[in-house]
C-alpha atoms as a PDB file:
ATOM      1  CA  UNK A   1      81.053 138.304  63.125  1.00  0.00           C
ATOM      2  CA  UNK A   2      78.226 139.760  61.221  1.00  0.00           C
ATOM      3  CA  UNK A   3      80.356 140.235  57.897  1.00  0.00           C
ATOM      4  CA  UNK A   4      80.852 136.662  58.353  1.00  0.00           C
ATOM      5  CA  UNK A   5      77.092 135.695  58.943  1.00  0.00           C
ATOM      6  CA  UNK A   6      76.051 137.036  55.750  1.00  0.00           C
ATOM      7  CA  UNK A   7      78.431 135.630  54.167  1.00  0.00           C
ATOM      8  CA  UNK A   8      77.579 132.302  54.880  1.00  0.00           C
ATOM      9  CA  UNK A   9      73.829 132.776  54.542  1.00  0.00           C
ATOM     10  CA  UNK A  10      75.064 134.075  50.987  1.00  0.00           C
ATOM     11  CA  UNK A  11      76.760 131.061  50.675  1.00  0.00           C
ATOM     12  CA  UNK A  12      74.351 128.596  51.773  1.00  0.00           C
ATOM     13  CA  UNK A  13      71.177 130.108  50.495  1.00  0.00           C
ATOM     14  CA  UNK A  14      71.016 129.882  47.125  1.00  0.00           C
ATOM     15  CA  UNK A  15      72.191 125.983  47.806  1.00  0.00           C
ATOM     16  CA  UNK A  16      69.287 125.249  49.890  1.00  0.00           C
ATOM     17  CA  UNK A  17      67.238 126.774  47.419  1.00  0.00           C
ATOM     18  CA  UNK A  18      68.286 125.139  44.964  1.00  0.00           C
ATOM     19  CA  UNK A  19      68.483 122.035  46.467  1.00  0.00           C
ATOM     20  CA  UNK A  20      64.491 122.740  47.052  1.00  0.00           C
ATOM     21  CA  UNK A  21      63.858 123.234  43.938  1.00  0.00           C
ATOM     22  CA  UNK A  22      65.240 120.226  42.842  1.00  0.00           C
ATOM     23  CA  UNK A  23      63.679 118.078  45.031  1.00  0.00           C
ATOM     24  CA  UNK A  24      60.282 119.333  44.479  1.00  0.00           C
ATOM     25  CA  UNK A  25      61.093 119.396  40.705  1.00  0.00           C
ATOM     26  CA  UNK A  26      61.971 115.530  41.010  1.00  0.00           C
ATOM     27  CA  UNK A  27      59.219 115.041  43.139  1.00  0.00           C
ATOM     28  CA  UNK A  28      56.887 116.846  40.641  1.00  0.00           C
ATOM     29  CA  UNK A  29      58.495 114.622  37.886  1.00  0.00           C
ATOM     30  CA  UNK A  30      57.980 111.845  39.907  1.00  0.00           C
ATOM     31  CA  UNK A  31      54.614 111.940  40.617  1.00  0.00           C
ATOM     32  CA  UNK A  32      54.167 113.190  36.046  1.00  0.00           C
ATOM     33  CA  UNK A  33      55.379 110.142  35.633  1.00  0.00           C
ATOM     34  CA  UNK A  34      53.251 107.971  37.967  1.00  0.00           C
ATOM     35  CA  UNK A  35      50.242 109.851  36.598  1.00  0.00           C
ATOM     36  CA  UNK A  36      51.032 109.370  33.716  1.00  0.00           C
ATOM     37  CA  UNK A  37      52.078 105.516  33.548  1.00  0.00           C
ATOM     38  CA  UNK A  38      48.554 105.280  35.696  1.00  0.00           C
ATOM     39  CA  UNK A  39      46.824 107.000  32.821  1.00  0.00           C
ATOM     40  CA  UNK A  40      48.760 104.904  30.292  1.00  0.00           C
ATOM     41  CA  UNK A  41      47.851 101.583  32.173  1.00  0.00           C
ATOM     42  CA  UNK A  42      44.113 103.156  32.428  1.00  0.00           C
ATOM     43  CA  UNK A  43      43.891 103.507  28.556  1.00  0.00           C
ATOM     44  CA  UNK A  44      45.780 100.255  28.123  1.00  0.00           C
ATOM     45  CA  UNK A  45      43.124  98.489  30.091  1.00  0.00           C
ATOM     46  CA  UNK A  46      40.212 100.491  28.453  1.00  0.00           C
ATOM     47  CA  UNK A  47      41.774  99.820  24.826  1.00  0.00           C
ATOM     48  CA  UNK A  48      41.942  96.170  25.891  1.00  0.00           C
ATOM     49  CA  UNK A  49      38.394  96.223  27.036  1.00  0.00           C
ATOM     50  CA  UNK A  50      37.009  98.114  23.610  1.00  0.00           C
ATOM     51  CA  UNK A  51      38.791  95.419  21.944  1.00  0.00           C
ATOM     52  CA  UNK A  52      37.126  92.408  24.037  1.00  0.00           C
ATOM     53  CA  UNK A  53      33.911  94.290  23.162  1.00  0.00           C
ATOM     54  CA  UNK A  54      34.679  94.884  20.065  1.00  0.00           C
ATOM     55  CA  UNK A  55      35.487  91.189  19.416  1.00  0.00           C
ATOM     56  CA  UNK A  56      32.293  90.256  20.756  1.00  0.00           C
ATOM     57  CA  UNK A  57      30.338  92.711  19.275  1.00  0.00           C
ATOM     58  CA  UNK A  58      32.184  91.080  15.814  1.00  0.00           C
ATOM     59  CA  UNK A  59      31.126  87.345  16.739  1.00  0.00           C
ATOM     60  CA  UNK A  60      27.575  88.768  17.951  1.00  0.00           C
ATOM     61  CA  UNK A  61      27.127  90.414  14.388  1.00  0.00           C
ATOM     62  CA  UNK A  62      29.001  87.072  12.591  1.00  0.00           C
ATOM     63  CA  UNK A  63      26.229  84.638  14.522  1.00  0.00           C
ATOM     64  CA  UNK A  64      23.544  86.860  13.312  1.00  0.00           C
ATOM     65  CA  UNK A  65      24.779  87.557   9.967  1.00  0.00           C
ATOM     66  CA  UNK A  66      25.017  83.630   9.193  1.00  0.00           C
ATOM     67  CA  UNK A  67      21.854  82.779  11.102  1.00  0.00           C
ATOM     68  CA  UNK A  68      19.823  85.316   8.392  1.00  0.00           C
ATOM     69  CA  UNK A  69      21.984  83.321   5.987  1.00  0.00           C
ATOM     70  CA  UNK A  70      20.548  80.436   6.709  1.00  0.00           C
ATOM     71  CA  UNK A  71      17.614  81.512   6.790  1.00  0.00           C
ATOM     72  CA  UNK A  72      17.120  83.226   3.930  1.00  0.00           C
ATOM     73  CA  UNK A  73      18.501  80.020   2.043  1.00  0.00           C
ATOM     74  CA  UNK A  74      16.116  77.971   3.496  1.00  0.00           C
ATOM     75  CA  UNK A  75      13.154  80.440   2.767  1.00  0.00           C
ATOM     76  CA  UNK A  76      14.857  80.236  -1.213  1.00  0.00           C
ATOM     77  CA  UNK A  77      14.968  76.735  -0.545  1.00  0.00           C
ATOM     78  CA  UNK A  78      11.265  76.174   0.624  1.00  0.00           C
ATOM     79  CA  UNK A  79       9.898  78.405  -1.843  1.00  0.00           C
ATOM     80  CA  UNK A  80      12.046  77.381  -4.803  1.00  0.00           C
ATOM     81  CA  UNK A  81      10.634  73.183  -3.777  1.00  0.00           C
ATOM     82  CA  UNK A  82       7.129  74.771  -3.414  1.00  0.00           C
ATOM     83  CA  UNK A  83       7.204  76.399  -6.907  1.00  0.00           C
ATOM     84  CA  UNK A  84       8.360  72.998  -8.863  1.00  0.00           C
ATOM     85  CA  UNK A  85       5.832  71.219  -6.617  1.00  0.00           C
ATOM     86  CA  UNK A  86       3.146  73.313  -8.041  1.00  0.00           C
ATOM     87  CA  UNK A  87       4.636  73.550 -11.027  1.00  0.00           C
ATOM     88  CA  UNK A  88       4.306  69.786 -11.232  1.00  0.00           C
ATOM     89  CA  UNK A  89       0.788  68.965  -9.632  1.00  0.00           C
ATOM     90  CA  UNK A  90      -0.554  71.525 -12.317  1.00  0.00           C
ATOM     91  CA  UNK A  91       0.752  69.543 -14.660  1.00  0.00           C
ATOM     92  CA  UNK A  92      -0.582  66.295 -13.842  1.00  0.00           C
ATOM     93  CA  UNK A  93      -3.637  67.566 -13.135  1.00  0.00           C
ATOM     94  CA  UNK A  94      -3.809  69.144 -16.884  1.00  0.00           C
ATOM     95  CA  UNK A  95      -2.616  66.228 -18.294  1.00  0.00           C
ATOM     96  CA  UNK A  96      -5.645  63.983 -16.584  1.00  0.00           C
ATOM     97  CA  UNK A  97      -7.893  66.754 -17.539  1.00  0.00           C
ATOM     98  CA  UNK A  98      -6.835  66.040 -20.800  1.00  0.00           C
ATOM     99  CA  UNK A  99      -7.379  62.210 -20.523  1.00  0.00           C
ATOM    100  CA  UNK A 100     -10.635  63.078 -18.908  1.00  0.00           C
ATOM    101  CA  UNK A 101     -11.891  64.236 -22.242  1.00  0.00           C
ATOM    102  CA  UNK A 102     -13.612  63.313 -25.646  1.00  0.00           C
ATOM    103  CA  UNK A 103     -16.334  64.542 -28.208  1.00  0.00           C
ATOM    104  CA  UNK A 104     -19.625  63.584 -28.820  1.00  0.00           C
ATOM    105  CA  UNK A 105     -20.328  63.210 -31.804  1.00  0.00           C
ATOM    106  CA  UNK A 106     -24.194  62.058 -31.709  1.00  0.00           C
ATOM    107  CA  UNK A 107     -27.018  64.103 -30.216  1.00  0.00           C
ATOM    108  CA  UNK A 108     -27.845  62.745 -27.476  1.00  0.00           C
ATOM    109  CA  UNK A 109     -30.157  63.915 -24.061  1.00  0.00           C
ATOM    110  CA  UNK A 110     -27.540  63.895 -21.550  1.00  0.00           C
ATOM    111  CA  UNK A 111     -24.528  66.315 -21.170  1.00  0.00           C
ATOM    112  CA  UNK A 112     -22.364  67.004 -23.295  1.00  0.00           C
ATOM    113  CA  UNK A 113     -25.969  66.570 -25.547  1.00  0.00           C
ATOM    114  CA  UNK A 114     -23.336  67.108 -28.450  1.00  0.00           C
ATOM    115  CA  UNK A 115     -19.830  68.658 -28.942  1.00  0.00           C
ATOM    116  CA  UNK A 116     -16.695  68.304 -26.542  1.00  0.00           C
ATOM    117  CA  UNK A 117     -16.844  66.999 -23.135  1.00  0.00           C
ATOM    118  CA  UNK A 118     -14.746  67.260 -20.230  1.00  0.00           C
ATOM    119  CA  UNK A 119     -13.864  66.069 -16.997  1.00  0.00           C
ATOM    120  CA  UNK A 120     -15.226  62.667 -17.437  1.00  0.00           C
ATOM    121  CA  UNK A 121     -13.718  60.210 -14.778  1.00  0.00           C
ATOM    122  CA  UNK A 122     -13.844  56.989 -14.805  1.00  0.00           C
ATOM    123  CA  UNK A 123     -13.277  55.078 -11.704  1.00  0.00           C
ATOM    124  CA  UNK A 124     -11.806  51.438 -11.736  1.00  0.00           C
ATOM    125  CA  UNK A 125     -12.438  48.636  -8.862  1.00  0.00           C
ATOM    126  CA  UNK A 126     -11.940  45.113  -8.652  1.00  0.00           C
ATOM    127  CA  UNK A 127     -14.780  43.077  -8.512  1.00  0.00           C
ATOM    128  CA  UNK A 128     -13.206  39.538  -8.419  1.00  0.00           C
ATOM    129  CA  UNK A 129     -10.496  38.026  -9.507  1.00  0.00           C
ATOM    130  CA  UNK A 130      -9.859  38.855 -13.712  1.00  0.00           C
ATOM    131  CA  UNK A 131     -12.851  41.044 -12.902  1.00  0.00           C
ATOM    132  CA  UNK A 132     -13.403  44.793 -12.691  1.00  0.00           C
ATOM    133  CA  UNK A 133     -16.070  47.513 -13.042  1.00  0.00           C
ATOM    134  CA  UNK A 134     -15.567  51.073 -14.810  1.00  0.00           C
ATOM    135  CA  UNK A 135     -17.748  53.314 -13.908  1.00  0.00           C
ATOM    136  CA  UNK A 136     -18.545  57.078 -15.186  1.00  0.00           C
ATOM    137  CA  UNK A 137     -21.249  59.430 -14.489  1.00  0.00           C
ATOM    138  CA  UNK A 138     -24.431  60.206 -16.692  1.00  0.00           C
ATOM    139  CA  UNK A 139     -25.479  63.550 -16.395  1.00  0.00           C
ATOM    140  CA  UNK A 140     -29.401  64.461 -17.649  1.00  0.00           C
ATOM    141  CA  UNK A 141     -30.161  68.050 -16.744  1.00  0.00           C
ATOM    142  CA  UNK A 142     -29.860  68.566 -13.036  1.00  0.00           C
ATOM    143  CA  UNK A 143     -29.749  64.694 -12.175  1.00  0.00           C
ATOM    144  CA  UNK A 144     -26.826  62.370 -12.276  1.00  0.00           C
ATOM    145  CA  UNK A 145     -26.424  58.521 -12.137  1.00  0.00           C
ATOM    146  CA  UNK A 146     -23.171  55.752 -12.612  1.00  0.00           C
ATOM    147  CA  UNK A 147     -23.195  53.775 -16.131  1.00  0.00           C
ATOM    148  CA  UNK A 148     -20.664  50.767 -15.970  1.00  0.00           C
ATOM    149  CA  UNK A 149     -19.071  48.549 -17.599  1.00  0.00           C
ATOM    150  CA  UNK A 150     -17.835  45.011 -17.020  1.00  0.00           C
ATOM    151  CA  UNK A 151     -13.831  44.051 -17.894  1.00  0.00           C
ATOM    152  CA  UNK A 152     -13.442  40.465 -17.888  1.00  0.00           C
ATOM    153  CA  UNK A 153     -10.098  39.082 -18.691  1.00  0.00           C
ATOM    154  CA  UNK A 154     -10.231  35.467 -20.353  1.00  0.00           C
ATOM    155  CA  UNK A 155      -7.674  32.433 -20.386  1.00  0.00           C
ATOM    156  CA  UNK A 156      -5.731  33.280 -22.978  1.00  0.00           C
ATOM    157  CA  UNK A 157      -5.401  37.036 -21.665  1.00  0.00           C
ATOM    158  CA  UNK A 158      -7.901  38.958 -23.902  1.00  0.00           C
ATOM    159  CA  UNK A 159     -10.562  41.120 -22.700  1.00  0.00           C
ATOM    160  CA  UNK A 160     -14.054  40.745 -22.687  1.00  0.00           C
ATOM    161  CA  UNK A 161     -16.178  44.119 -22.749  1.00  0.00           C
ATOM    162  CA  UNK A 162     -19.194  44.595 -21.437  1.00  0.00           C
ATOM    163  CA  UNK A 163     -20.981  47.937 -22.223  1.00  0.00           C
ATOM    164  CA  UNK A 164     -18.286  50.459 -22.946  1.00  0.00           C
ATOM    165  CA  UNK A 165     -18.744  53.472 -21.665  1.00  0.00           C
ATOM    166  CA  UNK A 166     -17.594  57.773 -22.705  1.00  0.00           C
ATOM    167  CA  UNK A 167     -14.649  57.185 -24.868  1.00  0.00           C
ATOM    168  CA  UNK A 168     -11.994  59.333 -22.755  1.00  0.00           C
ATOM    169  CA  UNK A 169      -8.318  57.948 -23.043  1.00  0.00           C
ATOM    170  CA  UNK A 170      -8.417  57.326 -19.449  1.00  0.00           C
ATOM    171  CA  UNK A 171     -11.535  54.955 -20.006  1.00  0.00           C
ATOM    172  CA  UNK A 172      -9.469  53.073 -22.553  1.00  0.00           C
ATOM    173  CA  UNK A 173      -6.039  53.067 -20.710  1.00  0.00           C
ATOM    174  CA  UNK A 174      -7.649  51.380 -17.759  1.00  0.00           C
ATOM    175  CA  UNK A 175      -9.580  48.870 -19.926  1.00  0.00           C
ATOM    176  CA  UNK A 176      -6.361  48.402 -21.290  1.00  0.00           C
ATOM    177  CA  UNK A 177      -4.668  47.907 -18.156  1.00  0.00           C
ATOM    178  CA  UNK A 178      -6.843  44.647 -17.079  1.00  0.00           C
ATOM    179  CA  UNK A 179      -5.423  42.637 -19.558  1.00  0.00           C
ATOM    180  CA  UNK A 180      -1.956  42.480 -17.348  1.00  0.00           C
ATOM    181  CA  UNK A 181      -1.610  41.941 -13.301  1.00  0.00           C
ATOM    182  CA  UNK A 182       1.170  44.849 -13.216  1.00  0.00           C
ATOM    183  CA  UNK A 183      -1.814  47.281 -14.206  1.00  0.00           C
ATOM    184  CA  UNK A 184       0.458  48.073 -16.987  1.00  0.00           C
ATOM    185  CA  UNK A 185      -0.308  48.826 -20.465  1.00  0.00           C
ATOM    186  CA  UNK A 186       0.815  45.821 -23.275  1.00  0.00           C
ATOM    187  CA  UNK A 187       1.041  48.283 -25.808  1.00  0.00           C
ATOM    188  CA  UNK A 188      -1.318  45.770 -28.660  1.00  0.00           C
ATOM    189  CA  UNK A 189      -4.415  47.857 -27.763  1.00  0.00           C
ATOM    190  CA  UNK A 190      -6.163  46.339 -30.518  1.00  0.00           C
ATOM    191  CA  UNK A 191      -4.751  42.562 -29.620  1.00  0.00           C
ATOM    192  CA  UNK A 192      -6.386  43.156 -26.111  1.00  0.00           C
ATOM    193  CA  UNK A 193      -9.822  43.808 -26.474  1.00  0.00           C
ATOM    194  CA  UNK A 194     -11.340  40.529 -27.938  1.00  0.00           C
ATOM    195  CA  UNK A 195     -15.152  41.165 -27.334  1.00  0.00           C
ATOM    196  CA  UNK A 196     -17.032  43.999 -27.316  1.00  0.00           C
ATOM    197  CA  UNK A 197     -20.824  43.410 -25.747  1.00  0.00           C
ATOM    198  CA  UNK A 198     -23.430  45.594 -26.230  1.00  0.00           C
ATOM    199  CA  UNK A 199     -26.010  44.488 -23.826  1.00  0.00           C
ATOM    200  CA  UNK A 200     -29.425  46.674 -24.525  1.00  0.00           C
ATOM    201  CA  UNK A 201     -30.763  49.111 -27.372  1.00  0.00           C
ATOM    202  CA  UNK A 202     -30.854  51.685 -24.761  1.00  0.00           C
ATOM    203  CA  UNK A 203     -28.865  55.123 -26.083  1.00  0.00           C
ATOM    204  CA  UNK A 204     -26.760  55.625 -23.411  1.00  0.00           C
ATOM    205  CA  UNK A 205     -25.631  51.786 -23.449  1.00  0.00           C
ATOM    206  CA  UNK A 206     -24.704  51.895 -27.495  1.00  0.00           C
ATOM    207  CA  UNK A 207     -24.075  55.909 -27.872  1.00  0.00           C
ATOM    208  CA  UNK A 208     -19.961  54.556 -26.992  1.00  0.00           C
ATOM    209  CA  UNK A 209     -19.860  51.176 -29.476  1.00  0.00           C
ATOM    210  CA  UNK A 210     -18.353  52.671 -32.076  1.00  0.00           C
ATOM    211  CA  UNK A 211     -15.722  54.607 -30.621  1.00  0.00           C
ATOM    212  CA  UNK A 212     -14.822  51.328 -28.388  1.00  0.00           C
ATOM    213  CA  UNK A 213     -14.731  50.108 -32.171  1.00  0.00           C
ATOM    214  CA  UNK A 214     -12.774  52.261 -33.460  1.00  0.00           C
ATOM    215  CA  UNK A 215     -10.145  51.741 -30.859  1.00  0.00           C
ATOM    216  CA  UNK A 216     -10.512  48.603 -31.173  1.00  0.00           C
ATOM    217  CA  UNK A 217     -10.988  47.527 -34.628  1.00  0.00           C
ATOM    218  CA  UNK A 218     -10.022  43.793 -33.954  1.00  0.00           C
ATOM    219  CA  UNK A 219     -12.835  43.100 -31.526  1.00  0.00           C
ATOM    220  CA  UNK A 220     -15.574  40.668 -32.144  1.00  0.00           C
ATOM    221  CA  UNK A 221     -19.165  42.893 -31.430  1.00  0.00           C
ATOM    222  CA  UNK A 222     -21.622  41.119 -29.960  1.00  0.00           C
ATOM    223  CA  UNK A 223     -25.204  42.840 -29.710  1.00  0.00           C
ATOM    224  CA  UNK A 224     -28.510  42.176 -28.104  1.00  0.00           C
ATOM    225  CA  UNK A 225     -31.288  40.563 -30.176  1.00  0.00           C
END
């Protein structure tokens, strides 16, 4: 009876065990493999989210990087308009400078007294209709006062001049410019003037007749007695 006990427990024991063993190592398999599926899924998820962040991280830097785009072309932009702007107004402004000019070439009391003069305006307004007034300033020392002179334009279209004034080229242009109602120049400059009137012996009325002459060599000259 004994002899035959231990035989079976021979016989059966290393079964059970094994069948233990295999059931935990199955078990133990099983639950590697859930582990590691939920590890898998977790880094699937996580590699999923770095790449949604990652995405927006790429649009965040693409908005900013074409935002500074435009803005840096409009700065170019802005700049580059200001520039030519500039670059322009000094340019007009030289070039009336240089209409603003002329030389004395009498003594006289009043500035320039003699030599080269600049910066002499002359300032046009209509006075009635075919009529306008020039006007420029007279500088003696410290004090200043307006000379002008009377544009009338006659029937047939000449001009009549009245007591020319500092022979700049803008003074002639706009003397010039009365003889058409576009305030455009004809061109003839010495078909347009038809009188020249000098209307008193005083210097700084007569100091300009012959350079309004010379510009105008076609003119008739009429003088005070």
């Amino acid at each position: 009876m004994v002899h035959s006990v231990s035989l079976l427990m021979f016989y059966l024991i290393p079964r059970l065990t094994n069948a233990w063993c295999n059931s935990n190592s199955n078990g133990w398999t099983t639950n590697i493999n859930t582990k590691t599926q939920t590890r898998m899924q977790r880094s699937t998820i996580i590699c999923k989210a770095n790449t949604n962040n990652n995405d927006d991280d790429n649009d965040n830097y693409g908005s900013r990087r074409n935002l500074l785009k435009k803005t840096v072309t409009s700065l170019v932009t802005t700049t580059t308009l200001t520039i030519i702007s500039g670059s322009a107004s000094a340019d007009s402004q030289e070039m009336m400078n240089d209409k603003q000019k002329y030389y004395q070439n009498f003594p006289t009391l009043f500035a320039p007294l003699y030599g080269e003069a600049t910066q002499k305006r002359t300032i046009r307004r209509s006075i009635g209709p075919n009529i306008w007034s020039l006007e420029q300033n007279l500088e003696l020392g410290p004090l200043q006062t307006p000379l002008r002179c009377v544009v009338i334009r006659l029937d047939n279209g000449s001009l009549w001049v009245h007591a020319p004034l500092a022979p700049t080229l803008e003074f002639f242009e706009l003397v010039e410019s009365c003889c058409c109602d576009d305030n455009s120049n004809s061109g003839e400059t010495e078909a347009v003037v038809a009188h020249i009137i000098v209307p008193t012996y005083a210097l700084e009325h007569k100091i300009f007749v012959k350079d309004a002459i010379q510009r105008w060599p076609n003119a008739q000259l009429w003088t005070s007695p």
